[in-house]
C-alpha atoms as a PDB file:
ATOM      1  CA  UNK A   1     -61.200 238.406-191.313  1.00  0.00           C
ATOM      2  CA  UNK A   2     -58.294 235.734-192.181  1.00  0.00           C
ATOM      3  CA  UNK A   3     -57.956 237.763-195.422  1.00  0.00           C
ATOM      4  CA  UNK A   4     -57.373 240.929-193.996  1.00  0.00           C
ATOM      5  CA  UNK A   5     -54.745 242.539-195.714  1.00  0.00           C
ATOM      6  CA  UNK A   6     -53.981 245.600-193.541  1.00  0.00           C
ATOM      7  CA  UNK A   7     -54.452 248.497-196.290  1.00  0.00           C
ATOM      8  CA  UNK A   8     -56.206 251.739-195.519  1.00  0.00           C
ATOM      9  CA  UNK A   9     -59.059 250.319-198.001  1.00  0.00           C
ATOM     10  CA  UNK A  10     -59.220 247.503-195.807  1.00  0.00           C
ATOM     11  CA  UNK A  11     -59.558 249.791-192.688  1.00  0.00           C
ATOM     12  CA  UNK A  12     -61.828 252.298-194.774  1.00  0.00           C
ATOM     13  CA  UNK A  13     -64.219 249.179-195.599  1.00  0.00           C
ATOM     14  CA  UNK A  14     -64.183 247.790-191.675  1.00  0.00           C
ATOM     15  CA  UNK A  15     -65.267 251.745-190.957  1.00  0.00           C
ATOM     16  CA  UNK A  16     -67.921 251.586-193.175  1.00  0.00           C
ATOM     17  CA  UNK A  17     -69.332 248.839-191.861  1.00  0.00           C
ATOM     18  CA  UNK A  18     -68.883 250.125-188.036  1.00  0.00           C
ATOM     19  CA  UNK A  19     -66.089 248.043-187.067  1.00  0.00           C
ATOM     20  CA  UNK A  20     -62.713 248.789-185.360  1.00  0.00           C
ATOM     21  CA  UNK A  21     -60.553 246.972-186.725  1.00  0.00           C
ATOM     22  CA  UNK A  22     -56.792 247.352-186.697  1.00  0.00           C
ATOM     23  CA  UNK A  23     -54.206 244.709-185.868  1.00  0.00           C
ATOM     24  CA  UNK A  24     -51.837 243.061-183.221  1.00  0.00           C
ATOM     25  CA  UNK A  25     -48.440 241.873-183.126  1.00  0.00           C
ATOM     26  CA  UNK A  26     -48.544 238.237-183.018  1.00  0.00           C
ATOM     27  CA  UNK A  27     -44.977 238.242-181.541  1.00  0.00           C
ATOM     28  CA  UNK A  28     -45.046 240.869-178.527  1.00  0.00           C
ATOM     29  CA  UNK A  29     -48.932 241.576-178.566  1.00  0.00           C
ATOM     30  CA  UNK A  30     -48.677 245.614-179.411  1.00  0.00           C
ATOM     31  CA  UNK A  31     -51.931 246.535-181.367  1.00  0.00           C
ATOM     32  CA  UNK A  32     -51.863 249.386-184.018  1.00  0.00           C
ATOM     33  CA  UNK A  33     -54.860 251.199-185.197  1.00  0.00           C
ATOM     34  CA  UNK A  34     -55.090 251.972-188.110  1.00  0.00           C
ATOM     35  CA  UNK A  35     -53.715 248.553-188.648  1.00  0.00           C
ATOM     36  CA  UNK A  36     -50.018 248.064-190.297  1.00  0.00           C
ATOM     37  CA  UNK A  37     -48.548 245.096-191.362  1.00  0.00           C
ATOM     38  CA  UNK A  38     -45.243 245.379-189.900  1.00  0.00           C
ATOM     39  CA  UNK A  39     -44.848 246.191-185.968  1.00  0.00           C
ATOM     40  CA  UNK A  40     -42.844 249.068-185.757  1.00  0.00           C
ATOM     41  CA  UNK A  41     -41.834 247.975-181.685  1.00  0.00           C
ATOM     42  CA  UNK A  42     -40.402 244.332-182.482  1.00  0.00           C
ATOM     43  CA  UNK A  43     -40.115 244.667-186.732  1.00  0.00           C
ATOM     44  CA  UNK A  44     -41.952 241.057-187.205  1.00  0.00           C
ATOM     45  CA  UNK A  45     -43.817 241.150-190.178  1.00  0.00           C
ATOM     46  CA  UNK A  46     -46.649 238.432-188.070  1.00  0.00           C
ATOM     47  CA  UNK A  47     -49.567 240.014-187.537  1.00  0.00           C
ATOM     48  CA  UNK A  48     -53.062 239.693-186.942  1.00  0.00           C
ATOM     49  CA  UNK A  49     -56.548 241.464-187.663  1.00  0.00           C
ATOM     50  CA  UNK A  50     -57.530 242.472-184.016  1.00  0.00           C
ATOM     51  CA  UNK A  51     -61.240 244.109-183.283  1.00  0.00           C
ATOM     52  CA  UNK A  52     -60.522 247.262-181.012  1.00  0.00           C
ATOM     53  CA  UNK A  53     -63.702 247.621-178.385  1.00  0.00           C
ATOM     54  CA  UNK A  54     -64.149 250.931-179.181  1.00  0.00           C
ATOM     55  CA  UNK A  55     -63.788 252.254-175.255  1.00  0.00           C
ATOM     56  CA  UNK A  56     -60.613 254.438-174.534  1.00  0.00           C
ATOM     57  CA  UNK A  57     -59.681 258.053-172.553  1.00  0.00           C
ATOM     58  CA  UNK A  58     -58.488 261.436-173.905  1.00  0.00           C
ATOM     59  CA  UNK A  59     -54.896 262.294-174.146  1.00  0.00           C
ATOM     60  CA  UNK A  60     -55.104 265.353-175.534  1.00  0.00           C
ATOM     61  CA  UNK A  61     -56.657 267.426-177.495  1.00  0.00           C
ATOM     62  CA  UNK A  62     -57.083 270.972-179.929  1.00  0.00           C
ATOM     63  CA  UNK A  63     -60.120 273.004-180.607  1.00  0.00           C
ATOM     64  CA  UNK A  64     -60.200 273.945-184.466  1.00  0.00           C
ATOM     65  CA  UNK A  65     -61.544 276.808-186.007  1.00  0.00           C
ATOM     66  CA  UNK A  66     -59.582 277.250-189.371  1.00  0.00           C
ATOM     67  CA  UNK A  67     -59.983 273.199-190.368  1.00  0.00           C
ATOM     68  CA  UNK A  68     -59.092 271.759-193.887  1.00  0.00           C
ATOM     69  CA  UNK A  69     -61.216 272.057-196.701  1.00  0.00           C
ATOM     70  CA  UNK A  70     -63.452 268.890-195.399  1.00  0.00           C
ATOM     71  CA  UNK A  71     -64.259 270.186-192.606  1.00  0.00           C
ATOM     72  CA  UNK A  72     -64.909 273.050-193.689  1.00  0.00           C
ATOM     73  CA  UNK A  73     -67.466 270.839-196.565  1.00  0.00           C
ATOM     74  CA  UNK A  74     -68.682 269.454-193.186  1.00  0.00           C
ATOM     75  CA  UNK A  75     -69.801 272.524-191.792  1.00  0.00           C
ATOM     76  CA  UNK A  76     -66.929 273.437-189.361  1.00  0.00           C
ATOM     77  CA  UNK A  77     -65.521 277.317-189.644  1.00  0.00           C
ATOM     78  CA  UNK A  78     -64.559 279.884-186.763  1.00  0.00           C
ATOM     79  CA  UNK A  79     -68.246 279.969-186.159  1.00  0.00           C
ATOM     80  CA  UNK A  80     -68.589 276.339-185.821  1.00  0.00           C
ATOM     81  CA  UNK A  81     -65.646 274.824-184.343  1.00  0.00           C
ATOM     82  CA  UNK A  82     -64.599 271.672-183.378  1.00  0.00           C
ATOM     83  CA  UNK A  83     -62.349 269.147-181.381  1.00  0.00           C
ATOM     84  CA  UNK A  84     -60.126 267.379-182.679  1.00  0.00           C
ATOM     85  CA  UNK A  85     -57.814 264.614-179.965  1.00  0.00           C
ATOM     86  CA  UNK A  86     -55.306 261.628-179.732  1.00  0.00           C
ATOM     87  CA  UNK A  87     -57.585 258.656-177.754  1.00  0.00           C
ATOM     88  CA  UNK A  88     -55.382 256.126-175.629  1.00  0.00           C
ATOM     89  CA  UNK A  89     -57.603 253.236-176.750  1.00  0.00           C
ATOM     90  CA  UNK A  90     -58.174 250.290-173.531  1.00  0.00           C
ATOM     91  CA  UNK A  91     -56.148 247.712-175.925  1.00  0.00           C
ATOM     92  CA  UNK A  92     -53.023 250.006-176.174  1.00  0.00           C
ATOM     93  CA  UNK A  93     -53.687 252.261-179.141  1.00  0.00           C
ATOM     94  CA  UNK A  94     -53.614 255.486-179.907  1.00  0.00           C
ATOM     95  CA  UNK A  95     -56.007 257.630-182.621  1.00  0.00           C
ATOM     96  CA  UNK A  96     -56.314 260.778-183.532  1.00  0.00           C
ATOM     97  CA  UNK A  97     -60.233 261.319-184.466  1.00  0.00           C
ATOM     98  CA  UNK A  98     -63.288 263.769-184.327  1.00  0.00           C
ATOM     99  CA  UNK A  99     -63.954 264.386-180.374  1.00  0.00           C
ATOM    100  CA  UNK A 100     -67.757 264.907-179.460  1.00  0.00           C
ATOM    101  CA  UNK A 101     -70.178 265.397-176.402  1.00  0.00           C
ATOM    102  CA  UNK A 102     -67.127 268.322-174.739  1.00  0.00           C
ATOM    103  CA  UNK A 103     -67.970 271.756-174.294  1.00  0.00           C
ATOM    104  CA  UNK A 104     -65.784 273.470-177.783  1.00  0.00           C
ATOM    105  CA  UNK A 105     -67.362 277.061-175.922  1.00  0.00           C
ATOM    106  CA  UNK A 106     -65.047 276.167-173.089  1.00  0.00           C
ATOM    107  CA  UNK A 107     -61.687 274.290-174.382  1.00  0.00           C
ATOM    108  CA  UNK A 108     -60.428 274.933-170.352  1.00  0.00           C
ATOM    109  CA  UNK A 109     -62.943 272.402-169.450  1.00  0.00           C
ATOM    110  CA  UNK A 110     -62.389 269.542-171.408  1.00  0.00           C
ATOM    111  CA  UNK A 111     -60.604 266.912-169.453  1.00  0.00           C
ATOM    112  CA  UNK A 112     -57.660 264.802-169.971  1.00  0.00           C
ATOM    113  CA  UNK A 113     -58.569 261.024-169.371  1.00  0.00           C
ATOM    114  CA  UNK A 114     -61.765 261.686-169.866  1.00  0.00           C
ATOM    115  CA  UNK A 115     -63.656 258.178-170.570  1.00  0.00           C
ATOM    116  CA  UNK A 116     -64.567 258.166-174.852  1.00  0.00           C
ATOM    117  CA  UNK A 117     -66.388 255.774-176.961  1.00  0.00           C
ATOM    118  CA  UNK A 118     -66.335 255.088-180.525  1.00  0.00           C
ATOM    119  CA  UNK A 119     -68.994 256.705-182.867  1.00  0.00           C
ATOM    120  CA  UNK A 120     -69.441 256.095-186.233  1.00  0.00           C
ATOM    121  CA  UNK A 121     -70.824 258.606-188.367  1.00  0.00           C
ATOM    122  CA  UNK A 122     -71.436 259.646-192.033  1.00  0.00           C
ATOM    123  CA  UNK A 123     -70.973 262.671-193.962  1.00  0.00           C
ATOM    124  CA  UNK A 124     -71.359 263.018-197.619  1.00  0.00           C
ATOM    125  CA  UNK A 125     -73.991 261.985-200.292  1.00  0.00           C
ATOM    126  CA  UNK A 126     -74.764 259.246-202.909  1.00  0.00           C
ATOM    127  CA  UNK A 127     -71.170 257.666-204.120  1.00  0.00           C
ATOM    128  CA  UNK A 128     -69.019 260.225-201.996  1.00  0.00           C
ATOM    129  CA  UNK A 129     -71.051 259.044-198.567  1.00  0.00           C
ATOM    130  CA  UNK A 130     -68.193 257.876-196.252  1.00  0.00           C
ATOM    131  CA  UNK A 131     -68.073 256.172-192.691  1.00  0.00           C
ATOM    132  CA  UNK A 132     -65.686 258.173-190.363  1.00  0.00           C
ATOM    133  CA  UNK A 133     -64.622 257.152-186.885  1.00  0.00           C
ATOM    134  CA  UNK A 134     -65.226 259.525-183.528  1.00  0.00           C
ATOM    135  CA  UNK A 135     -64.787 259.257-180.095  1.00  0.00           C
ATOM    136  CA  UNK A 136     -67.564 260.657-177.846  1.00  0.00           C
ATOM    137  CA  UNK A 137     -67.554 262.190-174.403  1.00  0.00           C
END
């Protein structure tokens, strides 16, 4: 990981291989997922590759019914809907991903700081099969 070089393809290519990996200030410790190469809380340009544990709570969150066109590819329409939420990560983080295992049927019951893990999962075929990160319930 010493050659990390803190591009999306370097992100993309952690994802597919089911790693979290994003980085951390080396300077004031703030972590940043996806990872950057500058911190944007102290400016140093020292940073680190830094493996996230995957374990975080809901901040909040949307139900989607009229998604983009890949989700939509995915299987997701007004029929099919599906959450979509910003996850305080336990390292200091924050995502936005794909929010599984909470009742869509019944938005008013999803829960703010509700414990999440990280699940990887695939969608696609042959060459245009892609890794994409999730947080389950």
């Amino acid at each position: 990981m010493s050659d990390f070089d803190f591009t999306s393809a370097a992100y993309n290519a952690q994802l597919a291989e089911k790693k979290l990996i994003g980085s951390r200030c080396k300077k004031c410790g703030h972590t940043f997922l996806p990872p950057r190469a500058l911190c944007s809380h102290c400016h140093s340009s020292e940073m680190e590759p830094f493996e996230f544990s995957g374990k975080g709570k809901l901040a909040a969150y949307t139900v989607i019914y009229f998604g983009p066109t890949s989700m939509k590819n995915a299987g997701y329409d007004s029929k099919n809907p599906y959450c979509s939420g910003i996850v305080d990560l336990e390292e200091g983080a924050r995502i936005s991903a794909q929010i599984f295992g909470v009742d869509i049927a019944h938005p008013e019951a999803i829960q703010i700081d509700t414990p999440l893990s990280a699940e990887f999962f695939e969608r696609g075929e042959g060459e245009r099969k892609k890794v994409f990160l999730g947080f389950k319930a």
